[in-house]
Protein backbone atom coordinates (compact mmCIF):
# COMPACT_ATOMS: atom_id res chain seq x y z
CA UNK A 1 218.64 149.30 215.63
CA UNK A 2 215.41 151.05 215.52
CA UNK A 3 214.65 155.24 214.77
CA UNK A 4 213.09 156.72 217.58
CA UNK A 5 212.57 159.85 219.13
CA UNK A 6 213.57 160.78 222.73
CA UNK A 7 209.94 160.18 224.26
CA UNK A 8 209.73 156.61 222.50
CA UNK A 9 213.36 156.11 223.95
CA UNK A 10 212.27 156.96 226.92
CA UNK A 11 208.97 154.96 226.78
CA UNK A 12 211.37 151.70 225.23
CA UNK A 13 213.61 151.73 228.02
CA UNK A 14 211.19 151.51 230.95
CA UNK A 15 209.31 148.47 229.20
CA UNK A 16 212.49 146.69 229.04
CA UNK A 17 213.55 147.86 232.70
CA UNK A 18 209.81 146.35 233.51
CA UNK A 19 210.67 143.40 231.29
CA UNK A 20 213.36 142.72 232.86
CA UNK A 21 212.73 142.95 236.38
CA UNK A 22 208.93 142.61 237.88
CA UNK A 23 210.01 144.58 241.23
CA UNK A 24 210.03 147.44 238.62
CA UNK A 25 206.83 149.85 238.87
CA UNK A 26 205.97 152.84 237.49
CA UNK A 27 204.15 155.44 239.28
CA UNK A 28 202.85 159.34 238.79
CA UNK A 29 199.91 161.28 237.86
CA UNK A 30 198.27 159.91 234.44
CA UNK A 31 201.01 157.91 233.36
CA UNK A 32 198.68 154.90 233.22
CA UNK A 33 195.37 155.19 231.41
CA UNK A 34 196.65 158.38 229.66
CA UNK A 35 200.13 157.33 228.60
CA UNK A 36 201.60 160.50 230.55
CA UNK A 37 201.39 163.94 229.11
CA UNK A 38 204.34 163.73 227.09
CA UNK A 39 203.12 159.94 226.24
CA UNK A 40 206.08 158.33 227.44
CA UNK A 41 204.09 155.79 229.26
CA UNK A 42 202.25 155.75 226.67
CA UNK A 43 200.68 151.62 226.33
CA UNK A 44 202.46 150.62 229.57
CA UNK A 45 199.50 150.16 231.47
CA UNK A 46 197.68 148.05 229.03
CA UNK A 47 201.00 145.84 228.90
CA UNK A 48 202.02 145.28 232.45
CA UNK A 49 198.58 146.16 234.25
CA UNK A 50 197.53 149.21 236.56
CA UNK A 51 199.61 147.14 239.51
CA UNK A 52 202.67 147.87 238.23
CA UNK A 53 201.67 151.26 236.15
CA UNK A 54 200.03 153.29 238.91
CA UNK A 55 197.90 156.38 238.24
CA UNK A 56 198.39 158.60 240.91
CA UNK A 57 196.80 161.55 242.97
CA UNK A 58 198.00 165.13 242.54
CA UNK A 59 200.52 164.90 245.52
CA UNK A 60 204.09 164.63 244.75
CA UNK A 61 204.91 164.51 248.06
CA UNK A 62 202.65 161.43 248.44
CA UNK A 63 204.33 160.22 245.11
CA UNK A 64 207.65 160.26 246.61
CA UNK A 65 206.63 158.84 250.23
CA UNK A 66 204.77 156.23 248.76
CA UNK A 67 207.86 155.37 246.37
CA UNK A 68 210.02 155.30 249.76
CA UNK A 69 207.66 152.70 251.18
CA UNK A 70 207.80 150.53 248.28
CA UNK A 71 211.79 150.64 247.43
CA UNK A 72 211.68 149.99 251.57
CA UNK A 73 209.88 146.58 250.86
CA UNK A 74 212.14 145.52 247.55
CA UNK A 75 210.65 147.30 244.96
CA UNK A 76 212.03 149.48 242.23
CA UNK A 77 209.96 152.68 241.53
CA UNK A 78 210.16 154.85 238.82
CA UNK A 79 208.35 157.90 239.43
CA UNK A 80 206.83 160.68 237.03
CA UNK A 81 207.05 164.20 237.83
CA UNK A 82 204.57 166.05 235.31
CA UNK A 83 206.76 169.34 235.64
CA UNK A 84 209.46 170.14 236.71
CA UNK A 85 208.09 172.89 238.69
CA UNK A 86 206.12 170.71 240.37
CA UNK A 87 208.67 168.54 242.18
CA UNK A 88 209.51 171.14 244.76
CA UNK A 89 206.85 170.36 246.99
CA UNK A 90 208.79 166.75 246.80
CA UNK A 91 211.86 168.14 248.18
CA UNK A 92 211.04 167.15 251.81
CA UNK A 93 210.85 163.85 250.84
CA UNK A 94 214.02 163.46 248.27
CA UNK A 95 216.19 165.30 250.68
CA UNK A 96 215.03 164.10 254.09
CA UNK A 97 214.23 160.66 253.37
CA UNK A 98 215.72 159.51 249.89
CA UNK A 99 219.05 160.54 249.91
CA UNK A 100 219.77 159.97 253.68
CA UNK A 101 218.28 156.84 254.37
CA UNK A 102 221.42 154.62 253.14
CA UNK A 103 223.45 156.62 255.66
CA UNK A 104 221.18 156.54 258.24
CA UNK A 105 220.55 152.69 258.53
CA UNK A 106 224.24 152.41 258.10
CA UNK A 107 224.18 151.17 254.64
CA UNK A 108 221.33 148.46 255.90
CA UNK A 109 218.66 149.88 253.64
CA UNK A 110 219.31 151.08 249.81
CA UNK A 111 216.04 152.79 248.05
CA UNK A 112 216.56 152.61 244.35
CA UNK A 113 214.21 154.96 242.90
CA UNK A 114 214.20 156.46 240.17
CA UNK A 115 212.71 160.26 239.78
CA UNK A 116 212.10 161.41 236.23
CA UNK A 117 211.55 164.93 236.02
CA UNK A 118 210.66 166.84 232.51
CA UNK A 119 213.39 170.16 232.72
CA UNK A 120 214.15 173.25 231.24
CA UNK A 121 212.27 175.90 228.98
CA UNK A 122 211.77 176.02 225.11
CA UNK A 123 208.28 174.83 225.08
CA UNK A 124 206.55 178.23 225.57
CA UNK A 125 205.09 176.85 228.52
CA UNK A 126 203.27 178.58 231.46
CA UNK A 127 205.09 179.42 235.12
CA UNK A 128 206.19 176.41 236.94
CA UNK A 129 206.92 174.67 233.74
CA UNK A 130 210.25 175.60 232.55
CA UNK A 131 212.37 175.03 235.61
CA UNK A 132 216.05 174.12 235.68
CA UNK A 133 216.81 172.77 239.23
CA UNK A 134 219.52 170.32 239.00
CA UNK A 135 221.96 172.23 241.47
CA UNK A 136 219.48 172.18 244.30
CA UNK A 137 219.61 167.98 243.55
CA UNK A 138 222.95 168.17 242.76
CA UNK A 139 224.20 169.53 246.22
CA UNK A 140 222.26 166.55 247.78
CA UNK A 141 224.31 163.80 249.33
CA UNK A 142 223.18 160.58 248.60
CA UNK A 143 221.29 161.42 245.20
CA UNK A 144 222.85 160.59 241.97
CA UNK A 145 221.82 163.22 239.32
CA UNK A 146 221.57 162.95 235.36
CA UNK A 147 220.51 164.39 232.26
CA UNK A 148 219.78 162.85 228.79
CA UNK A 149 220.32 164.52 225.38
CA UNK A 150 219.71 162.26 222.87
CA UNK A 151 217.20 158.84 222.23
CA UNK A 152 220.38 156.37 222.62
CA UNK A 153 221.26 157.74 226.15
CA UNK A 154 217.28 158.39 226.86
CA UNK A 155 216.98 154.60 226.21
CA UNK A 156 220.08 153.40 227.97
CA UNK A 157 220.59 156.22 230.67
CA UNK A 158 217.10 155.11 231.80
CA UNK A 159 217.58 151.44 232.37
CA UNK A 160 221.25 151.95 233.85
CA UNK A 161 219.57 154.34 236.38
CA UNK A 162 216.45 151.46 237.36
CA UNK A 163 218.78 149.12 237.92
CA UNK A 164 221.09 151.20 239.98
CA UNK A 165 220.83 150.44 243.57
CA UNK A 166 221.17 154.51 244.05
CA UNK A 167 218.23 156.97 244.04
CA UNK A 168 218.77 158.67 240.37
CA UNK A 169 217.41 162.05 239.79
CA UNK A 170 216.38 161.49 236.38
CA UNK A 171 216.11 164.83 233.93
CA UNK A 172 214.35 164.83 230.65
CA UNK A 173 214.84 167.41 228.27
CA UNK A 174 210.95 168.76 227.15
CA UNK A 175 212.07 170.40 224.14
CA UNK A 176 214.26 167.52 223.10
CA UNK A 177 211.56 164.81 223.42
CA UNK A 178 210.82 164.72 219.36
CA UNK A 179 214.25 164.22 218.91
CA UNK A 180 215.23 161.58 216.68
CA UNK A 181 217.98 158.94 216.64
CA UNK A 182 218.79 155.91 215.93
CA UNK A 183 218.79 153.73 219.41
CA UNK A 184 220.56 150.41 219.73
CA UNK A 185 218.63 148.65 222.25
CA UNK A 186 221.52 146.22 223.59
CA UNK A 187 224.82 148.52 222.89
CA UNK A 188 228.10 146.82 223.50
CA UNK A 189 230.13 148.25 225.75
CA UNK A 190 227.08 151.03 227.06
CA UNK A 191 229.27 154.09 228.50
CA UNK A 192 228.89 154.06 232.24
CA UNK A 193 225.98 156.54 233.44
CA UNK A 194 228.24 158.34 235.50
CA UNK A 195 230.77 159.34 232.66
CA UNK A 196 230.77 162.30 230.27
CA UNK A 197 230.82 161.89 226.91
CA UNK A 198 232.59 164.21 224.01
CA UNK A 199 230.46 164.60 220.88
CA UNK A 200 232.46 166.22 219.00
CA UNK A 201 235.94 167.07 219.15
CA UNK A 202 237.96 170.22 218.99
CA UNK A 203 241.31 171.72 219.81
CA UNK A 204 240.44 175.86 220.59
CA UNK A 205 237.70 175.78 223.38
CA UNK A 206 236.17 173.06 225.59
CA UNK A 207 231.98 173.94 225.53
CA UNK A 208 231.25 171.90 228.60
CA UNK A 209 227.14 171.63 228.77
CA UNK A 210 223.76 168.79 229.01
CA UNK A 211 220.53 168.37 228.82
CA UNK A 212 218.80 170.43 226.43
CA UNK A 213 221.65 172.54 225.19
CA UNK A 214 223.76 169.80 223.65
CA UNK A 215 222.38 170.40 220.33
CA UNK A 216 222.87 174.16 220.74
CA UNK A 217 226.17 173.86 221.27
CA UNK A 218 226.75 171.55 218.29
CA UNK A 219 225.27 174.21 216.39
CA UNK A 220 227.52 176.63 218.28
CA UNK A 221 230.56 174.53 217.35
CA UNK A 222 229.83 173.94 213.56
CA UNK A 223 229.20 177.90 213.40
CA UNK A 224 232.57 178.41 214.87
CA UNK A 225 234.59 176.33 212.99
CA UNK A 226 233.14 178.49 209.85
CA UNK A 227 235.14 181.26 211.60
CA UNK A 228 238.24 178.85 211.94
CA UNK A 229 237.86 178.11 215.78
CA UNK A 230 237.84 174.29 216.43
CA UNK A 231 235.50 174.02 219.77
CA UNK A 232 235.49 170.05 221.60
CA UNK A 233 231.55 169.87 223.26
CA UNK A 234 231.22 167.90 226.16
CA UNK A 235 227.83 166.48 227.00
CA UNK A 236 228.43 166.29 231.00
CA UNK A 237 225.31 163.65 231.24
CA UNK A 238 226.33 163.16 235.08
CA UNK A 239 225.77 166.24 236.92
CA UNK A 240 226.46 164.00 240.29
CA UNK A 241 228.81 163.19 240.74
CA UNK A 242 230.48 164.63 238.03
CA UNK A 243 232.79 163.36 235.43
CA UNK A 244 235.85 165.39 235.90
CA UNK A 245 238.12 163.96 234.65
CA UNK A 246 236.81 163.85 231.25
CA UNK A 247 236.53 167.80 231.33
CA UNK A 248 239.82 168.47 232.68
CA UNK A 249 241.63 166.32 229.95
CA UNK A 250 239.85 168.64 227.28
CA UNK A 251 240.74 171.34 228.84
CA UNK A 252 244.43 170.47 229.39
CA UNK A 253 244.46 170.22 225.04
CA UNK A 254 242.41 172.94 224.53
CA UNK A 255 243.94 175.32 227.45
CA UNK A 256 239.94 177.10 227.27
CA UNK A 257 236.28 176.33 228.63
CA UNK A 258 233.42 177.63 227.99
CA UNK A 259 230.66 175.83 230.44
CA UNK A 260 226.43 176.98 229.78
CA UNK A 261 223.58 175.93 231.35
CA UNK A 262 220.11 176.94 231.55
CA UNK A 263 219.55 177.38 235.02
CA UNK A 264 220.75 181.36 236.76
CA UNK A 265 224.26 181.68 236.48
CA UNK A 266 224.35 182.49 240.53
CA UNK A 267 225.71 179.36 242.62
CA UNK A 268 224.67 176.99 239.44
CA UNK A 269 226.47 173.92 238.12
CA UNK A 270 228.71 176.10 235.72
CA UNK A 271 230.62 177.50 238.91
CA UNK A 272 231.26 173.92 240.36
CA UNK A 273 233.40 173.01 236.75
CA UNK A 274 234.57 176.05 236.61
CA UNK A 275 236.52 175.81 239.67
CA UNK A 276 237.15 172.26 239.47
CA UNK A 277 238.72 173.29 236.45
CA UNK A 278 240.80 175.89 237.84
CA UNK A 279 241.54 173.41 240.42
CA UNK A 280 243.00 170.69 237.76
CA UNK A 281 244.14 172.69 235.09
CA UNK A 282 245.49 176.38 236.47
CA UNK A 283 248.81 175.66 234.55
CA UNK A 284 246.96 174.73 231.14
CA UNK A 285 244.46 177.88 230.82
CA UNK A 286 245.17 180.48 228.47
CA UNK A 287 241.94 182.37 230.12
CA UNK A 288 239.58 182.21 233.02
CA UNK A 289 236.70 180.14 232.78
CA UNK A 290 233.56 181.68 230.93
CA UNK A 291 230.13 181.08 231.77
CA UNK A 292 227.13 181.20 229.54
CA UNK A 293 223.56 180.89 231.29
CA UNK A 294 220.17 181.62 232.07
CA UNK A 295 219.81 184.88 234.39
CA UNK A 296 219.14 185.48 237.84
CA UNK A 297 215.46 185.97 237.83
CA UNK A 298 212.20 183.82 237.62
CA UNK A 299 211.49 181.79 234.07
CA UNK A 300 209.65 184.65 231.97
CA UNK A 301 206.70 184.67 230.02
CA UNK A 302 206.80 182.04 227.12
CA UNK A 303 207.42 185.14 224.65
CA UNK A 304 210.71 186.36 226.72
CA UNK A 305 211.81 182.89 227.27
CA UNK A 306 214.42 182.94 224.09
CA UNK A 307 216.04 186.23 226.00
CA UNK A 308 216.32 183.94 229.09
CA UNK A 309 217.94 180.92 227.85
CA UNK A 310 221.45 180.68 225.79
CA UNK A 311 221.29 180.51 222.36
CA UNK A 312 223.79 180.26 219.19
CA UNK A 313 224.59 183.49 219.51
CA UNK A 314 225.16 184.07 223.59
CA UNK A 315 227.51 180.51 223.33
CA UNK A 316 229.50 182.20 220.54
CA UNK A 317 230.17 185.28 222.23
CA UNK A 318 231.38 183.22 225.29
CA UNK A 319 233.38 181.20 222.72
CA UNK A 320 234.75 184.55 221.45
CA UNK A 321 234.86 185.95 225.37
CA UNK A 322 237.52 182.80 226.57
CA UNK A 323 239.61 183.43 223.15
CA UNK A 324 240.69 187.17 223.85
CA UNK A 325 238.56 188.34 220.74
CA UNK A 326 236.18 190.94 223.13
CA UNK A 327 236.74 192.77 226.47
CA UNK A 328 235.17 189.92 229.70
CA UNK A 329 232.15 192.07 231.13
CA UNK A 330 233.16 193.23 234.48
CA UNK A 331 230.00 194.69 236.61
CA UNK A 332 230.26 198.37 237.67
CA UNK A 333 228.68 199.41 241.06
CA UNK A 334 225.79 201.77 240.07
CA UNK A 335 223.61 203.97 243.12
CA UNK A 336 220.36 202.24 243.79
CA UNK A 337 217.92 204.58 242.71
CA UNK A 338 216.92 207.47 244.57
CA UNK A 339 219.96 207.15 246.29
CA UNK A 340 222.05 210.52 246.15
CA UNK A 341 224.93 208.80 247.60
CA UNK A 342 225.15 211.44 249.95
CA UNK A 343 224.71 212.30 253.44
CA UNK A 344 222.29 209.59 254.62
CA UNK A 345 222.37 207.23 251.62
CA UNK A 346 222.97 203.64 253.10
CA UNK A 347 226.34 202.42 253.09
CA UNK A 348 227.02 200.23 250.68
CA UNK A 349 223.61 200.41 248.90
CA UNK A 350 224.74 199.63 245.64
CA UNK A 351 224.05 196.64 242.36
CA UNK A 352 226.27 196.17 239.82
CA UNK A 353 225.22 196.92 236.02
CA UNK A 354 224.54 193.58 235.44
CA UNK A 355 221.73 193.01 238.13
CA UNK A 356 220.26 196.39 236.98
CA UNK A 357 220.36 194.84 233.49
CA UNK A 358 218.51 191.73 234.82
């Protein structure tokens, strides 16, 4: 049992993945001689040689391609994205090639590679850097999709998802990379990489979340029970598939759920739960569903960022929304401006409060 922070977790589990298993290779741009710009890598290449710790070209596209060739001929690739904004121009690849090829040969051909990908905002970091994109992953076939929270899961999340015969979309909380914990590195028992896990348990409100916001929502929880309201916090940690079942017996006990992420509330993973959990549990909820999320525009500037993503005091207010303690917000159509809403106004050209607000 060792203290380490989520980076060195990170960093700890790929040298025992490589340990392990020599078909294992690491590839991106400066994860060798630099140690990656987080340092995760960081001594890899000196250790297992710039064979098997490849520096890259900018090309993420090539990344990914080249990754498909070598999983193609028996090896095990774990590719670096630098930013998360930066694995778009991937997509082709991950969608047209990764995640279909299993189906495509029939089941012939498996490519288990693993994508890590740096997510979500609280750095203060520049555009392109503070993306949160795991529903466009997430509605991929064929991919399996997680997030870490903490340097025990960081640690075993990672190896589970190298060894995995599936491609793993791999996220990586930035701001929670100096995180420390204490990390086991041969748990008994390791909880399945496909299964949620409840941190902390309640009996009011379920506050379903991942990634980055786990600790938020702790925070969120330990500031509600202050106000007598016992919240249960879910740390989803599979966001496909999804652990269901663990969320739907919470919810059953608790009869509420509260569900935040940082990515626009618009078509994101929050609406997938919350109508799962309608599905499951109509005849336990007290109230509908509540959302708490980032909003439906472009990541702003660093110095707008902390009125883009939820906080302790936006997850309390949904906490407080699901109880019955304030009135739900319920958008009111408003005339676009310069619109009279007269004689040759267009029909229906209208927004709600809330986009106007955005």
């Amino acid at each position: 049992m060792s203290t380490l922070t989520v980076a060195k977790a990170l960093g700890a589990g790929l040298r025992r993945a490589m340990t392990d298993d020599d078909r294992v290779v690491v590839m991106g741009e400066d994860v060798g001689r630099l140690g990656g710009v987080y340092r995760v890598t960081d001594g890899l290449q000196a250790e297992f040689g710039p064979r098997r710790v490849l520096d890259t070209p900018l090309a993420e596209s090539g990344i990914i391609g080249t990754a498909v060739g070598l999983a193609y001929r028996g090896y095990r690739p774990v590719c670096e994205i630098q930013f998360d904004g930066f694995v778009f121009v991937a997509f082709d690849q991950i969608l047209s090639q990764l995640a279909k090829m299993h189906a495509r040969t029939g089941g012939k051909v498996r490519l288990p590679i693993t994508i890590r990908i740096p997510v979500g905002g609280g750095i203060g970091a520049a555009e392109h850097h503070s993306e949160s994109p795991e529903a466009l992953f997430a509605h991929v076939a064929g991919l399996r999709v997680v997030s870490v929270a903490n340097p025990q899961d960081a640690y075993t999340v990672l190896r589970q998802a190298v060894a995995c015969d599936d491609p793993v979309i791999f996220f990586e909380p930035k701001r929670r990379y100096h995180l420390k914990g204490e990390v086991d590195p041969d748990p008994v028992d390791p909880l399945p990489m496909d299964r949620a896990r409840v941190v902390r348990e309640g009996h009011d409100v379920t506050l379903v979340t991942w990634g980055g916001l786990v600790g938020t929502a702790l925070d969120a929880a330990v500031a509600a029970s202050d106000d007598g309201v016992s919240v249960e916090v879910i740390d989803l940690r599979s966001l496909s598939p999804i652990d269901h079942d663990t969320v739907a017996a919470s919810v059953r006990k608790t009869g509420r759920v509260v569900v935040t992420h940082e990515a626009p509330r618009q078509a994101g993973l929050g609406a997938e739960i919350a109508a799962t959990v309608t599905d499951r549990c109509f005849e336990y909820l007290e109230a509908a569903p509540v959302r708490v999320t980032g909003h439906g525009m472009p990541y702003p500037p660093a110095k707008l960022e902390g009125h883009y993503l939820p906080d302790l005091d936006r997850i309390l207010d949904g906490v407080d929304r699901v109880l019955g303690r304030v009135e739900p917000f319920v958008p009111r159509a408003v005339p676009d401006a310069g619109s009279s809403g007269g004689v040759g106004s267009h029909a229906g050209s209208v927004r709600t409060a809330e986009a106007v607000a955005r």
